[in-house]
C-alpha atoms as a PDB file:
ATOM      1  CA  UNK A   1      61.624 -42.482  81.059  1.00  0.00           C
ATOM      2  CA  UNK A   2      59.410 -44.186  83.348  1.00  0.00           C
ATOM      3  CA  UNK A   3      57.772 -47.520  81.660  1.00  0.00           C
ATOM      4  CA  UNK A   4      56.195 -49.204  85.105  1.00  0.00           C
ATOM      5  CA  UNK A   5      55.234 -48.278  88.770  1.00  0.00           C
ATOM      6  CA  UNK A   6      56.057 -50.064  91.972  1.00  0.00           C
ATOM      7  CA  UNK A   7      52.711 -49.386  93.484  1.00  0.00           C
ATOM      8  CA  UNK A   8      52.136 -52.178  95.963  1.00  0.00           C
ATOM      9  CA  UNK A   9      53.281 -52.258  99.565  1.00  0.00           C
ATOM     10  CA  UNK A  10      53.899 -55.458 101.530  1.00  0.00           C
ATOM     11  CA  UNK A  11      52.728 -56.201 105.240  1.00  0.00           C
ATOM     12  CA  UNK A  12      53.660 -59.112 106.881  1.00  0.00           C
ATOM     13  CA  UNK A  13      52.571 -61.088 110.102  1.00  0.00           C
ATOM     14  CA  UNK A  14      54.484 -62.303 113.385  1.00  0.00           C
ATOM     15  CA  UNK A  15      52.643 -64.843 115.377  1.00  0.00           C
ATOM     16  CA  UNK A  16      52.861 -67.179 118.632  1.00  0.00           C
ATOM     17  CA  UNK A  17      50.902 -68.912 120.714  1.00  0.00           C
ATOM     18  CA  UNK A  18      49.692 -65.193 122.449  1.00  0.00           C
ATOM     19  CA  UNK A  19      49.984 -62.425 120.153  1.00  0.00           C
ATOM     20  CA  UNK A  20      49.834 -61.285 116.350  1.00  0.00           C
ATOM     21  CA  UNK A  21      52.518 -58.920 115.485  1.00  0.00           C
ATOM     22  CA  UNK A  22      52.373 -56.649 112.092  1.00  0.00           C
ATOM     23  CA  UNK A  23      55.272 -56.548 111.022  1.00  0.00           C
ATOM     24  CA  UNK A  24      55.872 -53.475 108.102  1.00  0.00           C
ATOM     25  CA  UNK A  25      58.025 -53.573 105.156  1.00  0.00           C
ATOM     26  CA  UNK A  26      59.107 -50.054 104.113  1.00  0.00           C
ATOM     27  CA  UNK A  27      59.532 -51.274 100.037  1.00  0.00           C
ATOM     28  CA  UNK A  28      57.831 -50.970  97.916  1.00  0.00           C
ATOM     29  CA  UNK A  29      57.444 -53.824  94.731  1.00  0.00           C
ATOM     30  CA  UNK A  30      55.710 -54.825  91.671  1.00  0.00           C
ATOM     31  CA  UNK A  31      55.826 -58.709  92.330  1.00  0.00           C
ATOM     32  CA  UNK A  32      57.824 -61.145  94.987  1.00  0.00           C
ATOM     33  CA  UNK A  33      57.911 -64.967  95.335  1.00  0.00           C
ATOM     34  CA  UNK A  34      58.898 -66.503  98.469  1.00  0.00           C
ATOM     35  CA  UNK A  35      60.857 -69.825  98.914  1.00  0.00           C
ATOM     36  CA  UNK A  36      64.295 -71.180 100.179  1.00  0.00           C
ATOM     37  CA  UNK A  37      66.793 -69.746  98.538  1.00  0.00           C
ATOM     38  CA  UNK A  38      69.571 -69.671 100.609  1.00  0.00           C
ATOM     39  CA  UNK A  39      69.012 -73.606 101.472  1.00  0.00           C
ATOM     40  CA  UNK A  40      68.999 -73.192 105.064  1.00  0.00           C
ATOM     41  CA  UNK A  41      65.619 -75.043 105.281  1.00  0.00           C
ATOM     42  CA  UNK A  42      63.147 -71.959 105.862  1.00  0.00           C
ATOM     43  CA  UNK A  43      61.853 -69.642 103.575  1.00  0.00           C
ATOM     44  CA  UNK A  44      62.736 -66.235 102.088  1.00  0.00           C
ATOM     45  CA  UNK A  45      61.297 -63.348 100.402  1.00  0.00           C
ATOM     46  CA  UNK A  46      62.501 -61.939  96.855  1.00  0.00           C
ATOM     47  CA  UNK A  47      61.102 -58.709  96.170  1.00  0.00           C
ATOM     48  CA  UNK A  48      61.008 -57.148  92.441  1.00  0.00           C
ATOM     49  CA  UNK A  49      60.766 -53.917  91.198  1.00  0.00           C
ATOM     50  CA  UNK A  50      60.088 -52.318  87.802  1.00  0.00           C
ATOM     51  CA  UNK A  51      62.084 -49.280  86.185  1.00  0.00           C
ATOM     52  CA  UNK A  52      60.876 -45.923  87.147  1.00  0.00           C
ATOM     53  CA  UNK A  53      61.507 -42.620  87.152  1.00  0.00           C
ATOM     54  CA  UNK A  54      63.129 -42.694  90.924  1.00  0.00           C
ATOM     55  CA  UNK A  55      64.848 -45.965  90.662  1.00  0.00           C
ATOM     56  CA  UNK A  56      66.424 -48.592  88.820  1.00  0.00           C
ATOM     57  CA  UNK A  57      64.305 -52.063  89.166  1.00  0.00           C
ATOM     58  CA  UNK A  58      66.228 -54.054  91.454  1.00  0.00           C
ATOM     59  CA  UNK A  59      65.313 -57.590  93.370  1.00  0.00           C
ATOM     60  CA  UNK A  60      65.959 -57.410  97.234  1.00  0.00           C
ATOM     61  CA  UNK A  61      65.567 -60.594  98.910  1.00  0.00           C
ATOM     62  CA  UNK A  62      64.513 -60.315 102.614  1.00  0.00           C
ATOM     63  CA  UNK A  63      64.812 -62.830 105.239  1.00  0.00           C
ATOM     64  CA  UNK A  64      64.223 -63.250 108.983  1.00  0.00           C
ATOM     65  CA  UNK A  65      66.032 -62.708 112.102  1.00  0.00           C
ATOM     66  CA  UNK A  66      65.084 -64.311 114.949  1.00  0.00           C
ATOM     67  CA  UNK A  67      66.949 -62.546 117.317  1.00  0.00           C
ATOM     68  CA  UNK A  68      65.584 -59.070 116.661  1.00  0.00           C
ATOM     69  CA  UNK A  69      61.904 -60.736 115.042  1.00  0.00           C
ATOM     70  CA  UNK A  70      62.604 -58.417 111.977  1.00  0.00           C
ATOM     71  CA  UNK A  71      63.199 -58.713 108.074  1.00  0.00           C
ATOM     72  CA  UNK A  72      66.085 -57.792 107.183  1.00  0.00           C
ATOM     73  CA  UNK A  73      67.964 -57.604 103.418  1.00  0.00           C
ATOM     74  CA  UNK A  74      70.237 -59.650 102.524  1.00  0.00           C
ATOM     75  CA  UNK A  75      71.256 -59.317  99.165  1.00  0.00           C
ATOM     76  CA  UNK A  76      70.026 -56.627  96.281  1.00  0.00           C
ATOM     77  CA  UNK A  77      70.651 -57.116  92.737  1.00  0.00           C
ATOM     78  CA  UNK A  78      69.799 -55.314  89.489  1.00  0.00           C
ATOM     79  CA  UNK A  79      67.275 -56.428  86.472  1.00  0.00           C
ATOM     80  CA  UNK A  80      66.709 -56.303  83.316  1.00  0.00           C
ATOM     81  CA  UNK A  81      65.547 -52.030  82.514  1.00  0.00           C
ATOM     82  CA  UNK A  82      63.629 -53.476  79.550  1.00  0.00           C
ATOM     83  CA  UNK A  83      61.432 -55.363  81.590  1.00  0.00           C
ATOM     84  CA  UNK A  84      58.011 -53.407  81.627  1.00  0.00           C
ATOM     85  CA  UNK A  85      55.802 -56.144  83.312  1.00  0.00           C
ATOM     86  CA  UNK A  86      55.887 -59.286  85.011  1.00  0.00           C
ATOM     87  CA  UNK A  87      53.915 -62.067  83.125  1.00  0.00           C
ATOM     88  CA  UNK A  88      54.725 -64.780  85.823  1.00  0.00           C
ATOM     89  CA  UNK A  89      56.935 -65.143  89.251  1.00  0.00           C
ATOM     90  CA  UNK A  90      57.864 -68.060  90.884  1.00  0.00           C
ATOM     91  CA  UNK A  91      60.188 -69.864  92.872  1.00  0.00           C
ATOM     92  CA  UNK A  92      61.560 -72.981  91.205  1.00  0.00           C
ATOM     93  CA  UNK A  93      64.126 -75.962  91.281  1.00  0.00           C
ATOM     94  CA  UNK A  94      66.913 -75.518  88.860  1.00  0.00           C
ATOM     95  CA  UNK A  95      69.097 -77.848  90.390  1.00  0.00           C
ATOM     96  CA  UNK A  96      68.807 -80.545  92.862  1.00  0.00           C
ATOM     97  CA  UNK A  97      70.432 -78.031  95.699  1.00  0.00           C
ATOM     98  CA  UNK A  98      69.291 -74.581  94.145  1.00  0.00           C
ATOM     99  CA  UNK A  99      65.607 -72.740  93.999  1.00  0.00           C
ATOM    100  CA  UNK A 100      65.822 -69.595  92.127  1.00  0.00           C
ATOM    101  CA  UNK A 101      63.201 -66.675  91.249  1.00  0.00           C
ATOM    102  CA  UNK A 102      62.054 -67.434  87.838  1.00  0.00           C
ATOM    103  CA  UNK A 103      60.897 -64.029  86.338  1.00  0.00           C
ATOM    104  CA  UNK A 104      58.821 -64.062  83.019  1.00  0.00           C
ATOM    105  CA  UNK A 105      58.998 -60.238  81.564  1.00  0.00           C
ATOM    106  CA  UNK A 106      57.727 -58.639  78.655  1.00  0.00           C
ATOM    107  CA  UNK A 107      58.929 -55.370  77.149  1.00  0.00           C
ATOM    108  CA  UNK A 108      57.429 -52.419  75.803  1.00  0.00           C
ATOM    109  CA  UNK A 109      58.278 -53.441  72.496  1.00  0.00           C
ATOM    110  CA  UNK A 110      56.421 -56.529  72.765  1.00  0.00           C
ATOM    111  CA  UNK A 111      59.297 -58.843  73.171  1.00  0.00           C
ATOM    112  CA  UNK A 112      59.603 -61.344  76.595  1.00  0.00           C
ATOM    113  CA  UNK A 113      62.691 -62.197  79.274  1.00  0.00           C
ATOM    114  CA  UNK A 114      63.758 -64.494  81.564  1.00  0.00           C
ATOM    115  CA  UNK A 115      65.326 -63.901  84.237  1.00  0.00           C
ATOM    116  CA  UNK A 116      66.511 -66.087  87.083  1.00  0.00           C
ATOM    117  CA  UNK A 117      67.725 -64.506  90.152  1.00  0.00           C
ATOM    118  CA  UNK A 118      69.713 -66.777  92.730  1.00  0.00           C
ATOM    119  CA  UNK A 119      71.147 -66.360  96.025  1.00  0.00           C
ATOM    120  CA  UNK A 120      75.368 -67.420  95.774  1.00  0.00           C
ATOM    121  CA  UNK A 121      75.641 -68.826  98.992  1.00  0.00           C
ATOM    122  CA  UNK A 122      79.635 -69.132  98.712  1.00  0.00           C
ATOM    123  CA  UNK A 123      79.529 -65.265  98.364  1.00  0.00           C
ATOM    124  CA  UNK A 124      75.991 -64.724 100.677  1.00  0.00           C
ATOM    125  CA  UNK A 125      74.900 -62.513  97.521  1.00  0.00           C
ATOM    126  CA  UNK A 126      71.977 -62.424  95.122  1.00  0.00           C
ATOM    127  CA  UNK A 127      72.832 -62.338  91.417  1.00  0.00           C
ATOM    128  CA  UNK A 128      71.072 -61.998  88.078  1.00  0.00           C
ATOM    129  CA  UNK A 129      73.427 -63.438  86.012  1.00  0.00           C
ATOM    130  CA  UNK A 130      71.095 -63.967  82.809  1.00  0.00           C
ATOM    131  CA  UNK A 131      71.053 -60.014  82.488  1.00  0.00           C
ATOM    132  CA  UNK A 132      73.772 -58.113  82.522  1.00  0.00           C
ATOM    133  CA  UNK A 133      74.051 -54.535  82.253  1.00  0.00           C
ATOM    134  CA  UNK A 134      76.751 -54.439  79.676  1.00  0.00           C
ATOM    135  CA  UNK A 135      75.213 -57.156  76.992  1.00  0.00           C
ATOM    136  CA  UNK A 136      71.495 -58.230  76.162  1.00  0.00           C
ATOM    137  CA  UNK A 137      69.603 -61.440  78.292  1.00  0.00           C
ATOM    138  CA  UNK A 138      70.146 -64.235  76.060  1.00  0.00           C
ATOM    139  CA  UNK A 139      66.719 -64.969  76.561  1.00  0.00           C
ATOM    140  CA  UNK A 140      65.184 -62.060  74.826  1.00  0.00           C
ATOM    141  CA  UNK A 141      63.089 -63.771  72.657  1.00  0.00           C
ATOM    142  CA  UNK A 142      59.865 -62.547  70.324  1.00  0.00           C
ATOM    143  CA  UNK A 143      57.818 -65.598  71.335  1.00  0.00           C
ATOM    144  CA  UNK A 144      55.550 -65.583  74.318  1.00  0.00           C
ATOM    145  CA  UNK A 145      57.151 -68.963  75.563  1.00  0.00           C
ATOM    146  CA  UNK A 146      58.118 -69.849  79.523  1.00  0.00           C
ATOM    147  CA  UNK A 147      60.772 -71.633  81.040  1.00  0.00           C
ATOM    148  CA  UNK A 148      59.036 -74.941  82.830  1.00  0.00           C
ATOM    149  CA  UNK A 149      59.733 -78.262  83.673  1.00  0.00           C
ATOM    150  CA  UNK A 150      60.155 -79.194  80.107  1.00  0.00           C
ATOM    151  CA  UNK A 151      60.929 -83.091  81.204  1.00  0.00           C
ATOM    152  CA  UNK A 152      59.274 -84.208  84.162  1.00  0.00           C
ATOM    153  CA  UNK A 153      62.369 -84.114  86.180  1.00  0.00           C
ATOM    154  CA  UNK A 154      61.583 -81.653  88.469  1.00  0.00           C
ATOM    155  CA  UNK A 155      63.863 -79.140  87.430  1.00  0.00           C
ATOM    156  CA  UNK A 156      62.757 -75.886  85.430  1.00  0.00           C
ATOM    157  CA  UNK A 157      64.205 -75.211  81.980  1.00  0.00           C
ATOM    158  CA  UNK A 158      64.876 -71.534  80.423  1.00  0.00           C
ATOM    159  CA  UNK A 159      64.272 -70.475  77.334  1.00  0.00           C
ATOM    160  CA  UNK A 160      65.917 -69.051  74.961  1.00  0.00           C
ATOM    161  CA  UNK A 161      64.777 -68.516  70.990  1.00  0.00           C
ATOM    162  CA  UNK A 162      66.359 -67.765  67.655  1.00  0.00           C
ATOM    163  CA  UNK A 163      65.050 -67.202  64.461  1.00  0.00           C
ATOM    164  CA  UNK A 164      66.026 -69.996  61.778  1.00  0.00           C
ATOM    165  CA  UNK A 165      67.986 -69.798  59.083  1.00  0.00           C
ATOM    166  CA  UNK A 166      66.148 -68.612  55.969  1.00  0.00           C
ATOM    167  CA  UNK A 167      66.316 -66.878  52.403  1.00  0.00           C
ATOM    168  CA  UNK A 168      67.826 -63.259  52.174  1.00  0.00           C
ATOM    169  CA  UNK A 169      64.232 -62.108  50.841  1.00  0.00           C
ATOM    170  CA  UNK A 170      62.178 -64.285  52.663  1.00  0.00           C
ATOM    171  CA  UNK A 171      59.836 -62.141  54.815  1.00  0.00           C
ATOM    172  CA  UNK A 172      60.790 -62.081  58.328  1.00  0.00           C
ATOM    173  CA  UNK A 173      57.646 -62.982  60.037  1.00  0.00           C
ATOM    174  CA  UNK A 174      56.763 -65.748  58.500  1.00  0.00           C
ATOM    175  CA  UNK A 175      60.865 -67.268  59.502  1.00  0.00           C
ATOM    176  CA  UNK A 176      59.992 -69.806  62.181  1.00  0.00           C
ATOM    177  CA  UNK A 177      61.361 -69.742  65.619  1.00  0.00           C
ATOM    178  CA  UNK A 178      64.146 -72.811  67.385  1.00  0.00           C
ATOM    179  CA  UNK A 179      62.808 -72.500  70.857  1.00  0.00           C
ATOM    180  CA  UNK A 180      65.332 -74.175  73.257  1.00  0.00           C
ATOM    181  CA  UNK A 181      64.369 -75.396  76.808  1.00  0.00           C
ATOM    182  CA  UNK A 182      68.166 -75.091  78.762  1.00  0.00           C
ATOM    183  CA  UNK A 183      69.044 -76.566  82.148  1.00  0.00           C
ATOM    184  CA  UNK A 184      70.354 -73.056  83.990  1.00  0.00           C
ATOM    185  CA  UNK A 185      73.535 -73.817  86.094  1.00  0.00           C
ATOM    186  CA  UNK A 186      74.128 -70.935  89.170  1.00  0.00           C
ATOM    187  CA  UNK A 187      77.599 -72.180  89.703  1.00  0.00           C
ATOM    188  CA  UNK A 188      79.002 -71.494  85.897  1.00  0.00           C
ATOM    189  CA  UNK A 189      76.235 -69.148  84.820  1.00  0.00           C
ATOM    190  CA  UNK A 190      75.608 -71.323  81.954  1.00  0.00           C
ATOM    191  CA  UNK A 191      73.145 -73.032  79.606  1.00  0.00           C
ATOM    192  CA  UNK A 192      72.913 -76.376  79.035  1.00  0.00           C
ATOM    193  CA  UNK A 193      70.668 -77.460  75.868  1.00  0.00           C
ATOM    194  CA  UNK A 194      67.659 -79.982  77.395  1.00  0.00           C
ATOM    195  CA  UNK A 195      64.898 -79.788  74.275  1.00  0.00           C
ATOM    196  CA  UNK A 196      63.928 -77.862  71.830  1.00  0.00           C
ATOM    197  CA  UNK A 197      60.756 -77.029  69.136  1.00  0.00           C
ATOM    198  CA  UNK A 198      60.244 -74.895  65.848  1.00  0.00           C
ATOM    199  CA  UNK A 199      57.363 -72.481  66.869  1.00  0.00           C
ATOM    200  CA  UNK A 200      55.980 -70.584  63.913  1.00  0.00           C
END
């Protein structure tokens, strides 16, 4: 069943020194950062959509072509299903040659996400590699914590979260949480442990 909407519609501007141009984007979305993320020095839109009754959510990221002044796509990739709303969307550092779409989710079921979506420029496509449609987001966590610059060093950390280790009749809420802040690499799809605090 349907568990969001993709309501909004995006309109964006061409200008020079003569005329303003509108420019329309037939897609529809329920949130979209913009930044560089195909490092060729000028910035890009990433489009996201939520699970509906038409469509599966996907992120689209559109850029610019100069020689026909249009957006154009150029790369689509799926998200997490579970996903029911968008807590925060951004476009971060997570590597010294790499901004990526940092989505913060929450689901229906009261649990959050992570997902960070990343243009391969070695294969000119976008990918989601965090969620994949076979196994669960590793960041699926229960507590309402978001990846950020954990460090200072510029770069944004993920987070993931797992319940400690406790008695077989201890009561399951009151087991504490390990939250881990991870340096996300695009090239190996991997996390790398930065930091990390018991949350209770």
């Amino acid at each position: 069943g349907a568990v969001g909407s993709s309501i909004n519609q995006l309109t964006a501007y061409s200008f020079d020194s003569t005329a303003t141009r509108e420019i329309q984007i037939n897609q529809t979305y329920a949130s979209f950062a913009s930044g560089d993320f195909t490092g060729d020095g000028s910035d890009e839109l990433i489009l996201l959509t939520l699970p509906s009754a038409e469509a599966k959510p996907m992120a689209t990221l559109l850029d610019w072509n100069y020689d026909s002044s249009a957006l154009f796509s150029r790369g689509v990739t799926a998200l997490d299903p579970n996903i029911s709303k968008y807590l925060d969307v951004s476009s971060q550092k997570i590597s010294d040659d790499c901004t990526a779409l940092i989505a913060e989710g929450a689901t229906a079921v009261g649990t959050y996400a992570t997902q960070v979506i990343v243009f391969d420029k070695d294969n000119e496509t976008l990918k989601n590699d965090l969620y994949s449609q076979t196994t669960q987001n590793v960041t699926l966590r229960d507590t309402p914590v978001v990846a950020q610059d954990i460090n200072g060093d510029g770069i944004y950390e993920i987070v993931t979260s797992s319940k400690m280790k406790s008695e077989e009749n201890e009561d399951a809420a009151t087991v504490a949480s390990e939250t881990v802040w991870n340096r996300y690499s695009a090239k190996t799809a991997s996390l790398e442990r930065v930091t990390a605090a018991v949350i209770d």
